[in-house]
PDB file of N, CA and C in Angstrom:
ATOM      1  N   UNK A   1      -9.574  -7.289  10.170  1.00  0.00           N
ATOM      2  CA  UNK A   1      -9.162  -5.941  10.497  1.00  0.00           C
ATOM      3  C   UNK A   1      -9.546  -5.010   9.335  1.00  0.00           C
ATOM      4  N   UNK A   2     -10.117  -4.303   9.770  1.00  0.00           N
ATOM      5  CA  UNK A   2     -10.600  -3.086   8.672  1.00  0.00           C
ATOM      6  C   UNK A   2      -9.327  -2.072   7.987  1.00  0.00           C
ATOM      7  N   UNK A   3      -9.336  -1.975   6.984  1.00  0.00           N
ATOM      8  CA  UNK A   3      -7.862  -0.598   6.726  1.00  0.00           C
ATOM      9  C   UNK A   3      -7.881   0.137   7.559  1.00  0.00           C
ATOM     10  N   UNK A   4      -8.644   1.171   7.879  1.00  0.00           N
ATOM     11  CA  UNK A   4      -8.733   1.931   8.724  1.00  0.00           C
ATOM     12  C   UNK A   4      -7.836   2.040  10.254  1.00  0.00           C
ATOM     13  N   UNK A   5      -8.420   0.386  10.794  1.00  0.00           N
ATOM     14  CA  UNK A   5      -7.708   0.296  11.839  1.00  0.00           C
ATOM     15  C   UNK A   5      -6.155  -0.350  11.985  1.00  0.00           C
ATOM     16  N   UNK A   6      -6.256  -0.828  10.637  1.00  0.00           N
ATOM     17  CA  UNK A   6      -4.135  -1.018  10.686  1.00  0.00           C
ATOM     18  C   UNK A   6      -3.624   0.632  10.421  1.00  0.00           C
ATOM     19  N   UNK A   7      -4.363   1.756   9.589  1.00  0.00           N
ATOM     20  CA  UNK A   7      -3.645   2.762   9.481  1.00  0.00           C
ATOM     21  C   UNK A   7      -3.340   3.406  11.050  1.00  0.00           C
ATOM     22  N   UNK A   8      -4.563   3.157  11.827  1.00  0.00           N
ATOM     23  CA  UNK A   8      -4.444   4.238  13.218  1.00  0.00           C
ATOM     24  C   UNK A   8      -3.526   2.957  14.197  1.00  0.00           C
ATOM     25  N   UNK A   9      -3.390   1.442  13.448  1.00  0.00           N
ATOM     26  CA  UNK A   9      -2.229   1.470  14.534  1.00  0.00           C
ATOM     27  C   UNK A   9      -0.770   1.581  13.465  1.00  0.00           C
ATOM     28  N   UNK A  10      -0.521   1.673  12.761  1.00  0.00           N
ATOM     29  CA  UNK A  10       1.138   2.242  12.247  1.00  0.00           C
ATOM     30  C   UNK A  10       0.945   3.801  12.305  1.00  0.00           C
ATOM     31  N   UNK A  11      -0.091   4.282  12.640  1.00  0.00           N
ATOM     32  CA  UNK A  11      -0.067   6.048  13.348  1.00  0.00           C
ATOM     33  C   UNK A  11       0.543   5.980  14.412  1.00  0.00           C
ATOM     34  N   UNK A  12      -0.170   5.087  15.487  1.00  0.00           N
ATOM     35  CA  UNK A  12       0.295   4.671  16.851  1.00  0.00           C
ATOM     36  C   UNK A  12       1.731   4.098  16.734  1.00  0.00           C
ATOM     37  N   UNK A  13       2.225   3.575  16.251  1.00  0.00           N
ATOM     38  CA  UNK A  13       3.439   2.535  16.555  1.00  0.00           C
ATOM     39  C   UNK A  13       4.636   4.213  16.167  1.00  0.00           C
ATOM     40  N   UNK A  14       4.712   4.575  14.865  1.00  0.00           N
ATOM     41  CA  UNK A  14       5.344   5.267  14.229  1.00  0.00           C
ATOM     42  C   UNK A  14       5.200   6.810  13.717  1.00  0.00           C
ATOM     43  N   UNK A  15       4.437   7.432  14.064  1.00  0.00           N
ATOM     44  CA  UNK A  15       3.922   8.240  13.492  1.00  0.00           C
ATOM     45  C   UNK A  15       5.100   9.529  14.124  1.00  0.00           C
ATOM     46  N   UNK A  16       5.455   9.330  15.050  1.00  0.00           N
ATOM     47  CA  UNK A  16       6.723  10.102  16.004  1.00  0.00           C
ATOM     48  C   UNK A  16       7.612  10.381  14.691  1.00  0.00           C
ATOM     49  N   UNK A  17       8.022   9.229  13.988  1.00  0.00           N
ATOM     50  CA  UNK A  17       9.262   9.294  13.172  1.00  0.00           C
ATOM     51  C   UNK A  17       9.124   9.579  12.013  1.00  0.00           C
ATOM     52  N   UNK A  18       7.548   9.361  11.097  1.00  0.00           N
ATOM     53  CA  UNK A  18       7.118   9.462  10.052  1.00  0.00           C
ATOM     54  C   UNK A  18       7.080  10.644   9.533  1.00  0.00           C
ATOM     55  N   UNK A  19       6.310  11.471  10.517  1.00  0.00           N
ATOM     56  CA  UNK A  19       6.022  13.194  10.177  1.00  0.00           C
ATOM     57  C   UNK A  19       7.589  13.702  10.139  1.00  0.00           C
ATOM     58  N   UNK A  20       8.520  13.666  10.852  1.00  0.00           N
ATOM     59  CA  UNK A  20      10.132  13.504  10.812  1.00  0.00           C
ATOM     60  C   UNK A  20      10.120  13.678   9.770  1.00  0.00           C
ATOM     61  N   UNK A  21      10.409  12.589   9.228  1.00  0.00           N
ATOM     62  CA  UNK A  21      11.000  11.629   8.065  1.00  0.00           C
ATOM     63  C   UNK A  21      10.667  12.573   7.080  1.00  0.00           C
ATOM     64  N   UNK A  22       8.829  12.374   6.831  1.00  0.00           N
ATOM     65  CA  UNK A  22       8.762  13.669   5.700  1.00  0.00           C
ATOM     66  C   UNK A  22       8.333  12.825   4.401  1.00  0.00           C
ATOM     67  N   UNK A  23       7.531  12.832   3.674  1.00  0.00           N
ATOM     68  CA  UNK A  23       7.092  12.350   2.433  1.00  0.00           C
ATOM     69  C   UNK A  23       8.192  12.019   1.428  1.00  0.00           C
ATOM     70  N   UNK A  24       9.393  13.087   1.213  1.00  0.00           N
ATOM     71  CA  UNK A  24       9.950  12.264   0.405  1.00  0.00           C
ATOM     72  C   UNK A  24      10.656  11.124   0.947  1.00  0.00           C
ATOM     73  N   UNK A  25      10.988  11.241   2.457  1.00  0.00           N
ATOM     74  CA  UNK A  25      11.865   9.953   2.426  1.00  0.00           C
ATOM     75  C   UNK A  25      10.877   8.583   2.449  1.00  0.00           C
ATOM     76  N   UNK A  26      10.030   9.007   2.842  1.00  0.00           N
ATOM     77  CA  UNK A  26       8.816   7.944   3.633  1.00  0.00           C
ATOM     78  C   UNK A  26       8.670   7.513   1.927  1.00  0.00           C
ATOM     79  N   UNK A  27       8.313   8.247   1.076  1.00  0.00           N
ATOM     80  CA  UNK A  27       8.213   7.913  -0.116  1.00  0.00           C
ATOM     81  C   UNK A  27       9.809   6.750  -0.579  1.00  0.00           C
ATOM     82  N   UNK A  28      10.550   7.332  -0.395  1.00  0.00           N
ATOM     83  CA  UNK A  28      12.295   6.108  -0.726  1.00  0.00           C
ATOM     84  C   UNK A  28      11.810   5.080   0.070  1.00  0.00           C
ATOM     85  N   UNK A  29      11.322   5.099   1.288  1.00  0.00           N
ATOM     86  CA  UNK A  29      11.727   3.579   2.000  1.00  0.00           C
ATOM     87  C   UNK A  29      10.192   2.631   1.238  1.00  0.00           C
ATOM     88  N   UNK A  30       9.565   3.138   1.072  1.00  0.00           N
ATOM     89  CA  UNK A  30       8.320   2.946   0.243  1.00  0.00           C
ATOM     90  C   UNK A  30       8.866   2.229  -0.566  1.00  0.00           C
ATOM     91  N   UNK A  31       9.379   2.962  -1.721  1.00  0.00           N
ATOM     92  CA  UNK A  31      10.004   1.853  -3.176  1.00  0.00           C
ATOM     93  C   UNK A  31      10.745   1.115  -2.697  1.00  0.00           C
ATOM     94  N   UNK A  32      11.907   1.174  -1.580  1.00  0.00           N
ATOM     95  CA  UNK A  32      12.739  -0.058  -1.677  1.00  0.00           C
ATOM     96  C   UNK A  32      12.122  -0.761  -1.039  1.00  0.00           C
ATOM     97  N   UNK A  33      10.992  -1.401  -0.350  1.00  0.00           N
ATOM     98  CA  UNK A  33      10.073  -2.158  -0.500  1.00  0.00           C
ATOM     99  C   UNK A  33       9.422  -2.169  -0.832  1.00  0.00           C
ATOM    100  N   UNK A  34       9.132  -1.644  -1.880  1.00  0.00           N
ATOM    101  CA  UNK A  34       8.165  -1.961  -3.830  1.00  0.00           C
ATOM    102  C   UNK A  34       9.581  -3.173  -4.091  1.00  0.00           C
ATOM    103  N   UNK A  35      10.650  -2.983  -4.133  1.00  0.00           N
ATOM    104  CA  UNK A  35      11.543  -3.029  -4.746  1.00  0.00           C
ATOM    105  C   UNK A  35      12.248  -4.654  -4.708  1.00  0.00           C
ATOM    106  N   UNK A  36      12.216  -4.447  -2.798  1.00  0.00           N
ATOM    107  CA  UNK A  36      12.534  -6.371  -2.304  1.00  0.00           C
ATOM    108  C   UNK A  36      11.336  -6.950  -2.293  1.00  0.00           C
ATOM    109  N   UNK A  37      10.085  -6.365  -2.473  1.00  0.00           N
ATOM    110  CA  UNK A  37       8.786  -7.373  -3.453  1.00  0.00           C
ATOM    111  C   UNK A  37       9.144  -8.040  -4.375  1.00  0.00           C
ATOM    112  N   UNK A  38       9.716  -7.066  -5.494  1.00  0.00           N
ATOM    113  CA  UNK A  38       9.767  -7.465  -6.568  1.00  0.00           C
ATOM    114  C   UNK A  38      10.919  -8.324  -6.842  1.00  0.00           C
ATOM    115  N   UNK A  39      11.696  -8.860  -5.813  1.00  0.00           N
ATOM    116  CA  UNK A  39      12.868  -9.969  -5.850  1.00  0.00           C
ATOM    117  C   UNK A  39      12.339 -11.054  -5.068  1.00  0.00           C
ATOM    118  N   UNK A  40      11.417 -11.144  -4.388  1.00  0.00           N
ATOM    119  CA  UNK A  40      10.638 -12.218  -3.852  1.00  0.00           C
ATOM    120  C   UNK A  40       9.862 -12.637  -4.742  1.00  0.00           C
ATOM    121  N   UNK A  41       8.948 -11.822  -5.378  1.00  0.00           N
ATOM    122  CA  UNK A  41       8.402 -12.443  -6.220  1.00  0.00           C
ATOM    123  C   UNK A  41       8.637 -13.202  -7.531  1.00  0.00           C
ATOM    124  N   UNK A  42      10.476 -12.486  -8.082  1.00  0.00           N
ATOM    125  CA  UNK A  42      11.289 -13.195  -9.086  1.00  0.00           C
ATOM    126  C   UNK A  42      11.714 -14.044  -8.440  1.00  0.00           C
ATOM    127  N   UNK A  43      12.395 -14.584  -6.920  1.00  0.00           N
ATOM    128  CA  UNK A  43      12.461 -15.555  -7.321  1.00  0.00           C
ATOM    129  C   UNK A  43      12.001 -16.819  -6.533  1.00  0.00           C
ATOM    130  N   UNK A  44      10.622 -16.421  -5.963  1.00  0.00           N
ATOM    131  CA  UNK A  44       9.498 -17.507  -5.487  1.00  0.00           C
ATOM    132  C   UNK A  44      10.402 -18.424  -4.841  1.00  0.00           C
ATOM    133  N   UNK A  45      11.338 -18.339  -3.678  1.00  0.00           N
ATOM    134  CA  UNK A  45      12.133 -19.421  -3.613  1.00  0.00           C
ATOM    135  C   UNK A  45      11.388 -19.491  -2.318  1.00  0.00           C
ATOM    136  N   UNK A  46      10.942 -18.606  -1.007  1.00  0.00           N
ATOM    137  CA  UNK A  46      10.371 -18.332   0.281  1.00  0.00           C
ATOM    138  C   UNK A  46       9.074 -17.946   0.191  1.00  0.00           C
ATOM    139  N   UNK A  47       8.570 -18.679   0.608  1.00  0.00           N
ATOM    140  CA  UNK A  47       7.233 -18.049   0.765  1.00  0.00           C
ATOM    141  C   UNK A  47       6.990 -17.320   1.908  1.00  0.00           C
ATOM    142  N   UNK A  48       7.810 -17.366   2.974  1.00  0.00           N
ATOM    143  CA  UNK A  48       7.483 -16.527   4.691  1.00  0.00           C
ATOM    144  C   UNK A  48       8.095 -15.233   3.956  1.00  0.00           C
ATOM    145  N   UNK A  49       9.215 -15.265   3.183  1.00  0.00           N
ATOM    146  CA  UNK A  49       9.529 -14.480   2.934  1.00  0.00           C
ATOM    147  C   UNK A  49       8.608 -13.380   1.558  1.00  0.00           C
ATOM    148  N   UNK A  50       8.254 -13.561   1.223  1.00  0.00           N
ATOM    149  CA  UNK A  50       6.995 -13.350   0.068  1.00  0.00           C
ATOM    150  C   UNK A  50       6.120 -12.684   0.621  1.00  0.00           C
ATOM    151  N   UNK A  51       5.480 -13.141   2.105  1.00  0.00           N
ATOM    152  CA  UNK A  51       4.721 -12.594   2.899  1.00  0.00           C
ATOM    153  C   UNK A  51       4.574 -11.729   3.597  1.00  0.00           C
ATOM    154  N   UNK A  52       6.042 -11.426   3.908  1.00  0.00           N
ATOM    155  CA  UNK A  52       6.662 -10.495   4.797  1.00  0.00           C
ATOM    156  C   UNK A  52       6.759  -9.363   3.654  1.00  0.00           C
ATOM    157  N   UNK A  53       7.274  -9.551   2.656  1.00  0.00           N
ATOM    158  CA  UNK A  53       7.511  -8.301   1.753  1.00  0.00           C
ATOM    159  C   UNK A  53       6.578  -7.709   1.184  1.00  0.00           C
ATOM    160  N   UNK A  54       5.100  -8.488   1.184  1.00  0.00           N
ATOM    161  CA  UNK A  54       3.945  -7.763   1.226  1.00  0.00           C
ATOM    162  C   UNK A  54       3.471  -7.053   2.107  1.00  0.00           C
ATOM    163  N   UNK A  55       3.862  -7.684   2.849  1.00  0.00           N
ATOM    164  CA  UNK A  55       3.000  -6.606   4.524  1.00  0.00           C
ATOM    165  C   UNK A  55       4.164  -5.490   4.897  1.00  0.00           C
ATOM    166  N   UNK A  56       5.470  -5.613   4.424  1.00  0.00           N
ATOM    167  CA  UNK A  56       5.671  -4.339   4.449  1.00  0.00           C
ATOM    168  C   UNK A  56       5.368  -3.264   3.575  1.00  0.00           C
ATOM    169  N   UNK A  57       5.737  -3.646   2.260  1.00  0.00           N
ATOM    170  CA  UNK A  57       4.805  -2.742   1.307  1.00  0.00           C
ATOM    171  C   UNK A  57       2.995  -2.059   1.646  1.00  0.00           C
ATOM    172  N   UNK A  58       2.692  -2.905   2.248  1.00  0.00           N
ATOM    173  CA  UNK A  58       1.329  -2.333   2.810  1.00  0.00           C
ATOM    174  C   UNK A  58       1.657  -1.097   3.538  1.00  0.00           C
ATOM    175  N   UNK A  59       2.415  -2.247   4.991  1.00  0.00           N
ATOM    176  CA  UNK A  59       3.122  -1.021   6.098  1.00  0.00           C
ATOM    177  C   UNK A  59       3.385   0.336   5.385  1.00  0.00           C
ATOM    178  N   UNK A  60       4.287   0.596   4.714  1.00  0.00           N
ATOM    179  CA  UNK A  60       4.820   1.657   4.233  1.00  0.00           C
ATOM    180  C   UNK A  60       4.178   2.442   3.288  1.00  0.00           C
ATOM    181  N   UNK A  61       2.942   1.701   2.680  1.00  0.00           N
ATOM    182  CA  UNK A  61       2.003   2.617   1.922  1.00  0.00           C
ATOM    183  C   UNK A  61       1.023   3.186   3.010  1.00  0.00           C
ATOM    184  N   UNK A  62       0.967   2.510   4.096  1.00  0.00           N
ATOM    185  CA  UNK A  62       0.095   3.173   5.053  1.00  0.00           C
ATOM    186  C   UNK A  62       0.301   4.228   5.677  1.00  0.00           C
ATOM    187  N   UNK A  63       1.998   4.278   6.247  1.00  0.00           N
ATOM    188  CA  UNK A  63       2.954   5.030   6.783  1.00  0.00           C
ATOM    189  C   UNK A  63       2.613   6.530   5.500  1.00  0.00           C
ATOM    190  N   UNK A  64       3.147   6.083   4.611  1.00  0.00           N
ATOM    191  CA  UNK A  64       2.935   7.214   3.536  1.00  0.00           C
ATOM    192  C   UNK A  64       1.360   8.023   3.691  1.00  0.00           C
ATOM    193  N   UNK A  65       0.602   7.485   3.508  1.00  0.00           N
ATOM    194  CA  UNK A  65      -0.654   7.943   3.300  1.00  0.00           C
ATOM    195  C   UNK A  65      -1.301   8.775   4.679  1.00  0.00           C
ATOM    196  N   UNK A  66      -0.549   8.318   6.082  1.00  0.00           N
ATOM    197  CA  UNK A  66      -0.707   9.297   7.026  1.00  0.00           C
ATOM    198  C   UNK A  66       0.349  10.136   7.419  1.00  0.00           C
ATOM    199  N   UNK A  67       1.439  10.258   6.655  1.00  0.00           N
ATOM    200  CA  UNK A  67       2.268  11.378   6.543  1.00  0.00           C
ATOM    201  C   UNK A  67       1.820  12.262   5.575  1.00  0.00           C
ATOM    202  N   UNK A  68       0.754  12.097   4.881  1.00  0.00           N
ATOM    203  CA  UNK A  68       0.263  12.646   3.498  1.00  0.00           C
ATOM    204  C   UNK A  68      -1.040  12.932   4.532  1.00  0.00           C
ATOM    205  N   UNK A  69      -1.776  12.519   5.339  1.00  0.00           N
ATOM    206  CA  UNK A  69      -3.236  12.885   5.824  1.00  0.00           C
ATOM    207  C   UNK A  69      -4.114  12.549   4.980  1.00  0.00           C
ATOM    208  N   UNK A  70      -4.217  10.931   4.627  1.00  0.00           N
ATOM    209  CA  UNK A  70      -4.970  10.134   3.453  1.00  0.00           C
ATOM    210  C   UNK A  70      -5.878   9.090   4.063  1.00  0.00           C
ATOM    211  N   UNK A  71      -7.111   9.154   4.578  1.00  0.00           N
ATOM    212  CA  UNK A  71      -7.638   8.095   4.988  1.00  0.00           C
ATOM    213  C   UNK A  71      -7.965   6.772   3.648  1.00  0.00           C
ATOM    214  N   UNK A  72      -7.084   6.030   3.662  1.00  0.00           N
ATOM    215  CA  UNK A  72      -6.988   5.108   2.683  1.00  0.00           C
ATOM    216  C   UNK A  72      -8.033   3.739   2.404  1.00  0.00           C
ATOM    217  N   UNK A  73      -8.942   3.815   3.846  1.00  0.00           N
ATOM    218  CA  UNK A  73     -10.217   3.192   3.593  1.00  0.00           C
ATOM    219  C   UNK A  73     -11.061   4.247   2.139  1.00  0.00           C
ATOM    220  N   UNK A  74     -10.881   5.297   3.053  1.00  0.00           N
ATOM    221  CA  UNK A  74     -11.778   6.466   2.007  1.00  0.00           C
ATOM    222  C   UNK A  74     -11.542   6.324   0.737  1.00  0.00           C
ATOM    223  N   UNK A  75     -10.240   6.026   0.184  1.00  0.00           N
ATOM    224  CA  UNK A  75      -9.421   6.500  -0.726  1.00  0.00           C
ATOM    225  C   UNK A  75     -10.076   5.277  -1.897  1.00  0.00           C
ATOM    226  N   UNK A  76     -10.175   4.230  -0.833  1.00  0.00           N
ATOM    227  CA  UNK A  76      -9.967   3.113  -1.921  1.00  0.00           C
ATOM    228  C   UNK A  76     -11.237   2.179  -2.263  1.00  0.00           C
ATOM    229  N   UNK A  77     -12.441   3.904  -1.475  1.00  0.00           N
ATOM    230  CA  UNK A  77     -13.829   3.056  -1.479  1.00  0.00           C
ATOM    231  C   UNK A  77     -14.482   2.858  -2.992  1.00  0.00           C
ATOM    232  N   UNK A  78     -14.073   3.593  -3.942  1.00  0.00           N
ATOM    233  CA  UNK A  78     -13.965   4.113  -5.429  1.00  0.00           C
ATOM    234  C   UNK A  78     -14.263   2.278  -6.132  1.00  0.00           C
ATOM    235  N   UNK A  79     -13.397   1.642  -5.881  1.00  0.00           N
ATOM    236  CA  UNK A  79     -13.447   0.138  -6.296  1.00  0.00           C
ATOM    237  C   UNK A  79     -14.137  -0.561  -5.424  1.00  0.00           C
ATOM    238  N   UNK A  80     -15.078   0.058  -4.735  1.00  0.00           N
ATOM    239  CA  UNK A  80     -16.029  -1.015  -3.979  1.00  0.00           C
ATOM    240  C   UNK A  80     -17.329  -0.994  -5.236  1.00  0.00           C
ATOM    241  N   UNK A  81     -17.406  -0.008  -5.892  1.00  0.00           N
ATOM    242  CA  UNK A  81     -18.402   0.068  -7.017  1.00  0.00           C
ATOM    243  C   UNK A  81     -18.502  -0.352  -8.211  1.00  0.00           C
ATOM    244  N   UNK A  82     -17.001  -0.764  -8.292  1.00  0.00           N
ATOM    245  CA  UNK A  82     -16.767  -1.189  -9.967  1.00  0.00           C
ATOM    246  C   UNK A  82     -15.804  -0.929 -10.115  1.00  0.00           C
ATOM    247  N   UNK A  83     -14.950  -0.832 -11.369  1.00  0.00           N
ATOM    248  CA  UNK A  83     -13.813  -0.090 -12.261  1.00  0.00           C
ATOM    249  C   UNK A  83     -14.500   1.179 -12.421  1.00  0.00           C
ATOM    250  N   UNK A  84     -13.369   2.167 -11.899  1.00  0.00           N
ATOM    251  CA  UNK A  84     -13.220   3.493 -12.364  1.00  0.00           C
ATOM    252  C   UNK A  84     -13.133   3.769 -13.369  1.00  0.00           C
ATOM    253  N   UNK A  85     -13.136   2.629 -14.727  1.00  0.00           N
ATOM    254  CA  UNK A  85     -13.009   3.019 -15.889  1.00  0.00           C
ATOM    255  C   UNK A  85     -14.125   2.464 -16.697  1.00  0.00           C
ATOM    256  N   UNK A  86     -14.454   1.169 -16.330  1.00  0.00           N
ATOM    257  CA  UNK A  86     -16.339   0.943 -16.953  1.00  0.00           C
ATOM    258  C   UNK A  86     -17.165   1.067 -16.133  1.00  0.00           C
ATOM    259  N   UNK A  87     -16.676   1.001 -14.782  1.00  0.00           N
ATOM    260  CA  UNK A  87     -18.093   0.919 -14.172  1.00  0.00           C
ATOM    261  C   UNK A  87     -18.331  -0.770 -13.826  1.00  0.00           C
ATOM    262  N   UNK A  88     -18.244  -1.558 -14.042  1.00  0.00           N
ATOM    263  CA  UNK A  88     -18.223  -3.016 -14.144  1.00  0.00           C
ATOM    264  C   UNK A  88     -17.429  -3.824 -13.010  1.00  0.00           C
ATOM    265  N   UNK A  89     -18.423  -4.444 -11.939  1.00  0.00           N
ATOM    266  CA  UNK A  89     -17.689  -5.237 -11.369  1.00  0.00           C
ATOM    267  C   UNK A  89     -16.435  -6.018 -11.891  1.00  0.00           C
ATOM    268  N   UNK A  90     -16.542  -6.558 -13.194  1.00  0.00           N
ATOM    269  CA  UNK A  90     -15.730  -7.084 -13.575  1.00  0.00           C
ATOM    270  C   UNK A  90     -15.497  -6.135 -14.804  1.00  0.00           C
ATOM    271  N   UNK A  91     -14.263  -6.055 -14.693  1.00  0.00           N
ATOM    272  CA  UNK A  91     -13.764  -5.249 -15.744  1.00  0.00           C
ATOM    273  C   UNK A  91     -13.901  -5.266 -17.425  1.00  0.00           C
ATOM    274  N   UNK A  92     -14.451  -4.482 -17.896  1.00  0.00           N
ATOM    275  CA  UNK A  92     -14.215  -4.950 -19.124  1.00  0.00           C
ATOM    276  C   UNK A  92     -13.719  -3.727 -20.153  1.00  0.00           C
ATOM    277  N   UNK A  93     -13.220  -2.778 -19.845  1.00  0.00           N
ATOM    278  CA  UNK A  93     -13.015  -1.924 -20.451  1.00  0.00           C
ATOM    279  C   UNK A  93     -11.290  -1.892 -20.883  1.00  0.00           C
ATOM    280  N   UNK A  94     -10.768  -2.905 -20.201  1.00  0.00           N
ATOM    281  CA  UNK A  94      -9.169  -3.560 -20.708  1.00  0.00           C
ATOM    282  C   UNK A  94      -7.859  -2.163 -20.451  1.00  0.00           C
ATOM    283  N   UNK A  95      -8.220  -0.942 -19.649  1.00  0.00           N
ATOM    284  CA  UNK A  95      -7.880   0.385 -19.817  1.00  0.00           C
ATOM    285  C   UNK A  95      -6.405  -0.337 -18.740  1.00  0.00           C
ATOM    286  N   UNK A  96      -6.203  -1.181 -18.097  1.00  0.00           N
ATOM    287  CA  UNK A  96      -4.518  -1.066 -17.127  1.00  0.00           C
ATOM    288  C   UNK A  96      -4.323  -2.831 -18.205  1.00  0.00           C
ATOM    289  N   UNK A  97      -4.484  -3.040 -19.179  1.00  0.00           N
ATOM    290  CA  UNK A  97      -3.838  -4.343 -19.372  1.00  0.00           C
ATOM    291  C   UNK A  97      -2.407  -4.172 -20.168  1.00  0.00           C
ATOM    292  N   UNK A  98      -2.016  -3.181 -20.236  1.00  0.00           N
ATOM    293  CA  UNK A  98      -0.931  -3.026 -20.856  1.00  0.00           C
ATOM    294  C   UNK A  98       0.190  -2.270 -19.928  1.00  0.00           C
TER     295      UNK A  98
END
């Protein structure tokens, strides 16, 4: 499945409630699944569950990005070329290791 076409179907499924909702909230439900990621991943006990808390975090960055009017294929074609910061398939300019 291409990005593209999971964004135009969580347009389709949700998009009624999203534009609603409104960026900042769409933005809250966003982090608190940034948030139960980041307790799946402390404590590696589920893996269905691990899985699930990724694909909502996706979900909800997608949700975000068409309440925002962000084609996020577009967005994220930037790293099909390299690092935005050397240029280098493989990174070597060390600029997010900290």
């Amino acid at each position: 499945m291409e990005i593209r076409e999971f964004q135009q179907i969580i347009d389709r499924m949700y998009s009624h409630h999203d534009r609603q909702r409104g960026s900042a909230k769409t933005f809250l439900w966003f982090v608190e699944e940034v948030g139960e990621l980041a307790s799946a991943i402390a404590t590696r006990d589920d893996p269905q569950n691990l899985r699930e808390e990724f694909a909502d975090v996706l979900a909800w960055l997608v949700t975000l990005a068409n309440v925002e009017g962000v084609d996020l294929e577009e967005a994220v074609r930037k790293f099909t070329e390299g690092c935005p910061g050397c240029g280098k398939m493989t990174c070597e300019c060390g600029a997010k290791l900290t």
